[in-house]
Structures are given as C-alpha cells and as structure tokens.
Protein backbone atom coordinates (compact mmCIF):
# COMPACT_ATOMS: atom_id res chain seq x y z
CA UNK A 1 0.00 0.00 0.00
CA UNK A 2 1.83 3.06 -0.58
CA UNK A 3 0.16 6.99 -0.94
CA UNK A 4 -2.70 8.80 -1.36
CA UNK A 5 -5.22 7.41 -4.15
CA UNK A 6 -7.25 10.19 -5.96
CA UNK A 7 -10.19 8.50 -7.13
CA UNK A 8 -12.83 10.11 -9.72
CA UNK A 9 -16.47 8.53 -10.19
CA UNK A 10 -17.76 9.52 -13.74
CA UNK A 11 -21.87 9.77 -13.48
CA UNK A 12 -23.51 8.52 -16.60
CA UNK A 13 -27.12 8.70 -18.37
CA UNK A 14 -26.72 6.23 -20.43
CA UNK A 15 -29.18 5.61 -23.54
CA UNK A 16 -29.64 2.43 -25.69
CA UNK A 17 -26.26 3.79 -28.78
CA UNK A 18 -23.60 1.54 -27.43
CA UNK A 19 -21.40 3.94 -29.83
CA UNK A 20 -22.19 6.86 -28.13
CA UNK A 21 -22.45 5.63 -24.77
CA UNK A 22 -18.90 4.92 -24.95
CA UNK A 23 -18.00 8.02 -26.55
CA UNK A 24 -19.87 10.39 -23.70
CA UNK A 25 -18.02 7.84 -21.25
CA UNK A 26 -14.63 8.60 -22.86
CA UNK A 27 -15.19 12.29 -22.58
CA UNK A 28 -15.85 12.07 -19.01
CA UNK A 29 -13.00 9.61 -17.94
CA UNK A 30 -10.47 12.58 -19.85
CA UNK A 31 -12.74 15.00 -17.85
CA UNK A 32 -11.71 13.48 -14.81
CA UNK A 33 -7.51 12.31 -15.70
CA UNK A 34 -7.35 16.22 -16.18
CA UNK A 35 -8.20 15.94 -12.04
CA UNK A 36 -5.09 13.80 -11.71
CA UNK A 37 -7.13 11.23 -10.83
CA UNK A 38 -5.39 7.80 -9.94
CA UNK A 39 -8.34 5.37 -10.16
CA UNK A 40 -11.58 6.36 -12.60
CA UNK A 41 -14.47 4.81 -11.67
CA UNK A 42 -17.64 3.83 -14.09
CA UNK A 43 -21.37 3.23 -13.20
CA UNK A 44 -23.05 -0.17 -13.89
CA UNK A 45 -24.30 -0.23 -17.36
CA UNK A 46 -22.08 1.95 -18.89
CA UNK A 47 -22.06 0.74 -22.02
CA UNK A 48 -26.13 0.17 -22.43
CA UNK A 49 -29.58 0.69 -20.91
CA UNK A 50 -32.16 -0.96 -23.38
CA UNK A 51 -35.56 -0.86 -21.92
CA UNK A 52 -36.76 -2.76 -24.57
CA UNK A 53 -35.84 -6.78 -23.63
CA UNK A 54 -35.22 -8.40 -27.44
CA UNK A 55 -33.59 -5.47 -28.61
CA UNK A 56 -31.52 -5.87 -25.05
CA UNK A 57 -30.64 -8.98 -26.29
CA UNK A 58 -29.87 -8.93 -30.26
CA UNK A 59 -26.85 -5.76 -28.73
CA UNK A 60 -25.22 -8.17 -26.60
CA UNK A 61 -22.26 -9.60 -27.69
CA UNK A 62 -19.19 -11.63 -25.83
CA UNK A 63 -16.27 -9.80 -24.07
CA UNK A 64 -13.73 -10.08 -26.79
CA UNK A 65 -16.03 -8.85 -29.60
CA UNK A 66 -17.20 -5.62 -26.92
CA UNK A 67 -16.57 -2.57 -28.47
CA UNK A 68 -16.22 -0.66 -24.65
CA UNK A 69 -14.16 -2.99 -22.96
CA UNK A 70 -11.64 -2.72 -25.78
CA UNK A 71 -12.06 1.33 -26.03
CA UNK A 72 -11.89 1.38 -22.13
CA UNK A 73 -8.47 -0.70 -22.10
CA UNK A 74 -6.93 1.72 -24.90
CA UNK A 75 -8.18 4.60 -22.89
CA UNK A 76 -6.49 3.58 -19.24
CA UNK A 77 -3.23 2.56 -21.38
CA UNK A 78 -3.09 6.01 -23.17
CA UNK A 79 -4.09 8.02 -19.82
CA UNK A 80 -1.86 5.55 -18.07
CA UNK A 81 -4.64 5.40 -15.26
CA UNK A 82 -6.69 2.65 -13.53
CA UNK A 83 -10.00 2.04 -14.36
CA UNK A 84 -13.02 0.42 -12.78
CA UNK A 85 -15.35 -0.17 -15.48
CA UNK A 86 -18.65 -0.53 -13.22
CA UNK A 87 -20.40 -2.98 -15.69
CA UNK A 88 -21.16 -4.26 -19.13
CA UNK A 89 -23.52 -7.10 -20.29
CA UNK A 90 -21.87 -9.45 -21.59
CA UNK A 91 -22.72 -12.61 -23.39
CA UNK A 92 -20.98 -16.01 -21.62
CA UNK A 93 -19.67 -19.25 -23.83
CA UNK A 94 -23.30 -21.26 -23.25
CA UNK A 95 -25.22 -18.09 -24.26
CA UNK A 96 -26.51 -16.80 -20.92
CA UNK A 97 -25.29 -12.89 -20.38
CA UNK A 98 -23.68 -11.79 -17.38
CA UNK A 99 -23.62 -8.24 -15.50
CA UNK A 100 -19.84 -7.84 -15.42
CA UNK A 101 -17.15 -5.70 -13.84
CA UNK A 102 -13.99 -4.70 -14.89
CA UNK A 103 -11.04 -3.56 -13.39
CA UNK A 104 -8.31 -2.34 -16.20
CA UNK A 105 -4.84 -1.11 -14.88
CA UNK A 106 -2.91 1.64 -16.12
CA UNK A 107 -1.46 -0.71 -19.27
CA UNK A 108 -4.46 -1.46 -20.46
CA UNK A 109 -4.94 -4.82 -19.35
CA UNK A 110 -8.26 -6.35 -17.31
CA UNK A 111 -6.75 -7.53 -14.01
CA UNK A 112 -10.40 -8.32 -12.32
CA UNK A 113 -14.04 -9.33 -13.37
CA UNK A 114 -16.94 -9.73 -11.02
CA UNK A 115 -20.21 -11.22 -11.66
CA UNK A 116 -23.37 -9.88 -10.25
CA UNK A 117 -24.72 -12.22 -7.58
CA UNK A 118 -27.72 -10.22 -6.64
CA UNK A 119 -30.31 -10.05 -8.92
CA UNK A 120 -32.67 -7.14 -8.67
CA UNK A 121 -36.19 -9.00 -8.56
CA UNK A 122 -38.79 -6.53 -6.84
CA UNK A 123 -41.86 -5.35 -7.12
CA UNK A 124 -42.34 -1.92 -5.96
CA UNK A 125 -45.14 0.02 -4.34
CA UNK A 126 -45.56 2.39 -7.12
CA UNK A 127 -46.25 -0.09 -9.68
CA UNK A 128 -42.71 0.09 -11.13
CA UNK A 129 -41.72 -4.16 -11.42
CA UNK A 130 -37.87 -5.25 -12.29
CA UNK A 131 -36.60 -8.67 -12.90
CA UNK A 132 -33.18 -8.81 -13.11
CA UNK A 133 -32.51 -12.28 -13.41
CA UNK A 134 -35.00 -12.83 -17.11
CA UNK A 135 -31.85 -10.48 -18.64
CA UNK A 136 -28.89 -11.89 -17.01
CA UNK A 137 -27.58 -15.09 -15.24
CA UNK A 138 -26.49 -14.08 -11.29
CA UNK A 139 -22.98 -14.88 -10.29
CA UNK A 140 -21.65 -16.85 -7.66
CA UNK A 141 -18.03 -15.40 -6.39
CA UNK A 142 -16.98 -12.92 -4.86
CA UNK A 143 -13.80 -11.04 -5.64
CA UNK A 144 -11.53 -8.67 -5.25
CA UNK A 145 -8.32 -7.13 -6.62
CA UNK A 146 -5.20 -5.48 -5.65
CA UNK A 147 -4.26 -2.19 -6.53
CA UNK A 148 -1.06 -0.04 -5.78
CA UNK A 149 -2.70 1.49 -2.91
CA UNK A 150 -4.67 -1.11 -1.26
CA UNK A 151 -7.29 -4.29 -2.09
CA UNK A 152 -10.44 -3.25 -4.09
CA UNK A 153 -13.58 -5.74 -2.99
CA UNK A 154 -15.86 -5.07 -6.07
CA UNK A 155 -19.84 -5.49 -5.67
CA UNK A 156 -22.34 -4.06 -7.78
CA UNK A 157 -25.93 -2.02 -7.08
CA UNK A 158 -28.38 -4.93 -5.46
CA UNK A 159 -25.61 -6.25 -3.80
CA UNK A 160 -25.46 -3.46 -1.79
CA UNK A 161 -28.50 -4.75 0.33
CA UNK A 162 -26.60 -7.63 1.19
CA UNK A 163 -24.04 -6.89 3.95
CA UNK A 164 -22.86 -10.07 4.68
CA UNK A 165 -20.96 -9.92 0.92
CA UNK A 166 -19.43 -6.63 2.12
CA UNK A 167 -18.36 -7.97 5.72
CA UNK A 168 -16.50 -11.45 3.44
CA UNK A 169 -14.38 -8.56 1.22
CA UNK A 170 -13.45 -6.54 4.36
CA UNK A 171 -12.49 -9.36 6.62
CA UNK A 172 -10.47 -10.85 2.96
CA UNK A 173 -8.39 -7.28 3.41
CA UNK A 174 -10.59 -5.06 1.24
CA UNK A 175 -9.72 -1.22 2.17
CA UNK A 176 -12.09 0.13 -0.70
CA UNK A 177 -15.29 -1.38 -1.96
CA UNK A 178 -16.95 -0.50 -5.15
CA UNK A 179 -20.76 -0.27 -5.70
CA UNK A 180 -21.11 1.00 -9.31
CA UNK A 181 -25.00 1.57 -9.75
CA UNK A 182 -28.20 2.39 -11.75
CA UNK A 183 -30.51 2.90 -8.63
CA UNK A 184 -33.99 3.65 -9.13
CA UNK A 185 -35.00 6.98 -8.69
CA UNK A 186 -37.76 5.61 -6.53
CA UNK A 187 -36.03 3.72 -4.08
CA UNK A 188 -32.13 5.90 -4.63
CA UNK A 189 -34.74 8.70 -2.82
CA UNK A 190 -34.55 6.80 0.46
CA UNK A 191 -31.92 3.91 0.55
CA UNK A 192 -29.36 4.67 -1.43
CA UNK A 193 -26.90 6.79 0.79
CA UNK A 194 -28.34 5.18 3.96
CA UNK A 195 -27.07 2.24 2.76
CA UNK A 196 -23.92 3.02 1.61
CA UNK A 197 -22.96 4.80 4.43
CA UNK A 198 -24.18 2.11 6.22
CA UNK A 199 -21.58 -0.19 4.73
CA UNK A 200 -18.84 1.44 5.16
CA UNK A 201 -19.39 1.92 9.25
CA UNK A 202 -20.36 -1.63 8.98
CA UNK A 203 -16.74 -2.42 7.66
CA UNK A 204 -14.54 0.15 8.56
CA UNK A 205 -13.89 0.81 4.54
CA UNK A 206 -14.35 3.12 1.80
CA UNK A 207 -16.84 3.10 -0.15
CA UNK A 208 -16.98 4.69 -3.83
CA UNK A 209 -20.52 4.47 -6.05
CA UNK A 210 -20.35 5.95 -9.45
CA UNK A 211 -24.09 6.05 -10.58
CA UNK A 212 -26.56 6.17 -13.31
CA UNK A 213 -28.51 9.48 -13.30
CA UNK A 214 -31.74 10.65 -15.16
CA UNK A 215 -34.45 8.87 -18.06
CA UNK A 216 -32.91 6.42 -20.08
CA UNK A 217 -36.17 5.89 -22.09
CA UNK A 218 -38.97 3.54 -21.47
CA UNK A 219 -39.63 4.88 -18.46
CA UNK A 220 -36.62 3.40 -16.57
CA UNK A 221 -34.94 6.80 -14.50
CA UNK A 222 -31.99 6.77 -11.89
CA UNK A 223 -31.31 8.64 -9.47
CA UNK A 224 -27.70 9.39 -9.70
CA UNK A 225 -25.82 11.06 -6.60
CA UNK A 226 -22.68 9.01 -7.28
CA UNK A 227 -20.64 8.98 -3.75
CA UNK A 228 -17.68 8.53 -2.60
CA UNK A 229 -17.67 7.50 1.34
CA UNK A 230 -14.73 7.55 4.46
CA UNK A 231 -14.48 4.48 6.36
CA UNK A 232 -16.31 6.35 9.28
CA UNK A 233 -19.05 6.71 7.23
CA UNK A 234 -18.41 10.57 6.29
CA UNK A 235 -19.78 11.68 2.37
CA UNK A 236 -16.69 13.24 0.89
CA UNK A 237 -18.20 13.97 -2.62
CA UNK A 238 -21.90 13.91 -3.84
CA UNK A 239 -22.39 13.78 -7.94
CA UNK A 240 -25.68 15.36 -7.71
CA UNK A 241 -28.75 14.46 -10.60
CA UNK A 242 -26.48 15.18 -13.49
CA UNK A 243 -23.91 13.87 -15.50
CA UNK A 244 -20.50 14.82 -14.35
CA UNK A 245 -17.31 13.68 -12.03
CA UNK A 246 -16.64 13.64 -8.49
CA UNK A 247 -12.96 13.38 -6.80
CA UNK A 248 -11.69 12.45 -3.37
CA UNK A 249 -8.47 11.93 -2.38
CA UNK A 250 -8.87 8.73 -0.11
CA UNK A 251 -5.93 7.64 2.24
CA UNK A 252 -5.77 3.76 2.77
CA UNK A 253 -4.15 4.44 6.11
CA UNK A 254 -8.18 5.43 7.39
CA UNK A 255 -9.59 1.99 6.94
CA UNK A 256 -7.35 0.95 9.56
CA UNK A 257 -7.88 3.33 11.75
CA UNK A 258 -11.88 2.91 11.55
CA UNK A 259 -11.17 -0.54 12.26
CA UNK A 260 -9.41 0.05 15.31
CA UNK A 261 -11.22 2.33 17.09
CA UNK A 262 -14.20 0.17 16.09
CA UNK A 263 -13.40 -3.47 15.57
CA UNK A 264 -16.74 -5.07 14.63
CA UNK A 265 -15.38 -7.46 12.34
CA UNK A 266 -13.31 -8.70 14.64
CA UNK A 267 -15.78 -8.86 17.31
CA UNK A 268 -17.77 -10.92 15.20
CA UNK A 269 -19.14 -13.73 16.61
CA UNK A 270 -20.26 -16.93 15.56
CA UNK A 271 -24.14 -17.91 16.69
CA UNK A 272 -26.37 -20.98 15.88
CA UNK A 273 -29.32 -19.93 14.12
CA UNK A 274 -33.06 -20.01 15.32
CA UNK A 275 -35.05 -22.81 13.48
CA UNK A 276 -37.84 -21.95 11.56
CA UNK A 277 -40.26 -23.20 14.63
CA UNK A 278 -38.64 -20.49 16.51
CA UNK A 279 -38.89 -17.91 14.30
C-alpha cells in the first residue's frame, strides 16, 4: 500500500447507442484524468440501458467482440490510469449474459471481473416491477483485486443490500469497496446513501458508487448522486442528478484506523441460528 489514491467517479445517463455511450463515457473519464485522478471509476451499465428486452438482447455480444471494454483498455493505457469499469452485459460461452465488472490497470490490461450475484427482482409500491434475473444469469463469487494502494472488494448495485458480501471482502483485506450503480430513482430517494454509508461503518472501509442518473427511455430513470464514502461513514463527494465527475483523495491508512477504534469485524461472533419453529 503506498500513498494517497485520488479516485474520480464519472456519473452517466446512459441511452440504448452503445457507440455513443462509450464516446460520452470517454469524454468524461479525460474529464476526470485532467483531475489527476489515480483510479476512474464507471457506473453499472455503462455501455447500455435498453428498456426494450429483445432489442436488449440482439446488442449483446461476448467480451472479446465488446466494443467498450476494448475502447476502455486503450483509454487507461493512453491516460496511463486505472480504471473500474462498473459494468457491461456481456454474453458467456453457453449463451446466458452476465452483469460484469472490470477492473483495467494503467497498461491497459483487465486484471479483475466480477459477476453480479444479486439479482434485482422486486416489485415496488408504485407499480414500477424489475426482474433482473429474465436479462442476465447471477454470479456466484466474490472477488476482489489489488491495486497499488490497497485491495479493491468489487460489488455491484443490489448487492449493496446484502451486507454479509461486504463484511467477506473486508475481513479478505478489502480497504475500498466499489458499488457501481443504476438505482432507481424511486427507491435511490430513500436507501441509497443510507445504505452506503451504512456499509462502510459496517466495515470500517471506503466506499466509492459511481451512478446512473436521469431517463434512459422507457420509463426506466436513476437517481444518480454518485458517492464517494470515508471508512467512518463521512460523504466526501456527492455527484448530484447530473452527468459529471466527483474526486476524493482517499488515504488507505483510514480503513485501519476505523477498524481500530471500532473493531466489529473482529468482534464478530459466531451464533447458531433459530429454526424456523422459533422464528
């Protein structure tokens, strides 16, 4: 672990024109090297919101025929900078399509992917209905990476409601977590930085969240405020509704000290679980 990392989320509204998707992405992720920005961070979905299922499908292609993993990897080696590319659909060997992260160092090269466990499958109040899991097939590891400044635990949107995935990454030496996002604007209203804040306390670890903002047709809108989070649960930057970049300078040596002063993982404690009779 050595230094200070200055980390930039880039907040997206990202259409259904893979081409220019990755062109208004490019712009940004220059936008925010010109910070001096270290590590460049990219919502979920960068690449593509399709509201519309079949035509969803027919743009889906596999990773080494993607058009914006390839442009992303030429972009970090040219900028010489690290970037987390928060996800892109992707279509596996058997034919099933995964909701993939990337994490690209500054040569270019993917050093990380991450599947999506969590599928978002809800029904909310206001009518709105999403079912993840008919588009893509859910992961099943977790995973994390190492970076010159400290391990990266990498999660994505839904799986922020699942702490127990973010207490396995801290406890596996995690300092930051990533939860690249297209939150509904419906439930991003109430949850969204309660639970990332949450997280972070939870662990003791930052916490960065580059987000989706605003309509991307069909109805579907997110509600964008990408953040970037201390380890004591502090926001340091707030992206707002539109599209733009956030910065923080984040010092690794602040995860440790969270975790002292409050050591909840390793306080931790092993319990036998009520049966369903008891419950």
């Amino acid at each position: 672990m050595t230094g200070i990392l200055r980390l930039a989320c880039v907040q997206l509204c990202t259409g259904n024109d893979v081409a220019r998707n990755i062109a208004d992405a490019e712009d940004l992720v220059r936008e925010a090297a010109d910070t001096g920005a270290d590590l460049v961070s990219l919502p979920e979905c960068a690449a593509l919101i399709e509201p519309d299922r079949a035509a969803f499908r027919r743009k889906v292609v596999p990773e080494t025929e993607h058009p914006a993993l390839s442009a992303f990897s030429s972009l970090a080696r040219e900028l010489g900078i690290w970037m987390h590319v928060g996800s892109l659909a992707v279509r596996c060997g058997d034919g099933a399509i995964a909701n993939r992260t990337y994490l690209i160092d500054g040569g270019g090269h993917v050093v990380a992917r991450y599947d999506k466990i969590h599928m978002f499958d809800v029904d909310l109040a206001n009518g709105e209905t999403f079912r993840e899991s008919d588009s893509y097939r859910p992961g099943t590891k977790a995973v994390f990476a190492d970076l010159p400044w400290g391990r990266l635990g990498l999660t994505i949107c839904y799986d922020v409601r699942f702490p127990t995935l973010y207490g396995h990454l801290a406890r596996c030496g995690a300092l930051f977590i990533a939860v690249p996002s297209a939150f509904t604007r419906r439930t991003g209203s109430v949850h969204w930085e309660v639970l990332l804040r949450a997280r972070a306390i939870e662990t003791g670890s930052w916490i960065f969240a580059a987000a989706q903002c605003g309509s991307h047709g069909g109805g579907r809108e997110s509600y964008g405020h990408s953040l970037i989070v201390d380890p004591w649960g502090e926001v340091l930057a707030d992206g707002g509704e539109d599209v733009g970049v956030i910065v923080a300078d984040i010092d690794p040596a602040r995860t440790a000290e969270a975790r002292e002063a409050i050591p909840a993982l390793a306080n931790a404690r092993d319990f036998t679980p009520a049966t369903v009779q008891e419950c």
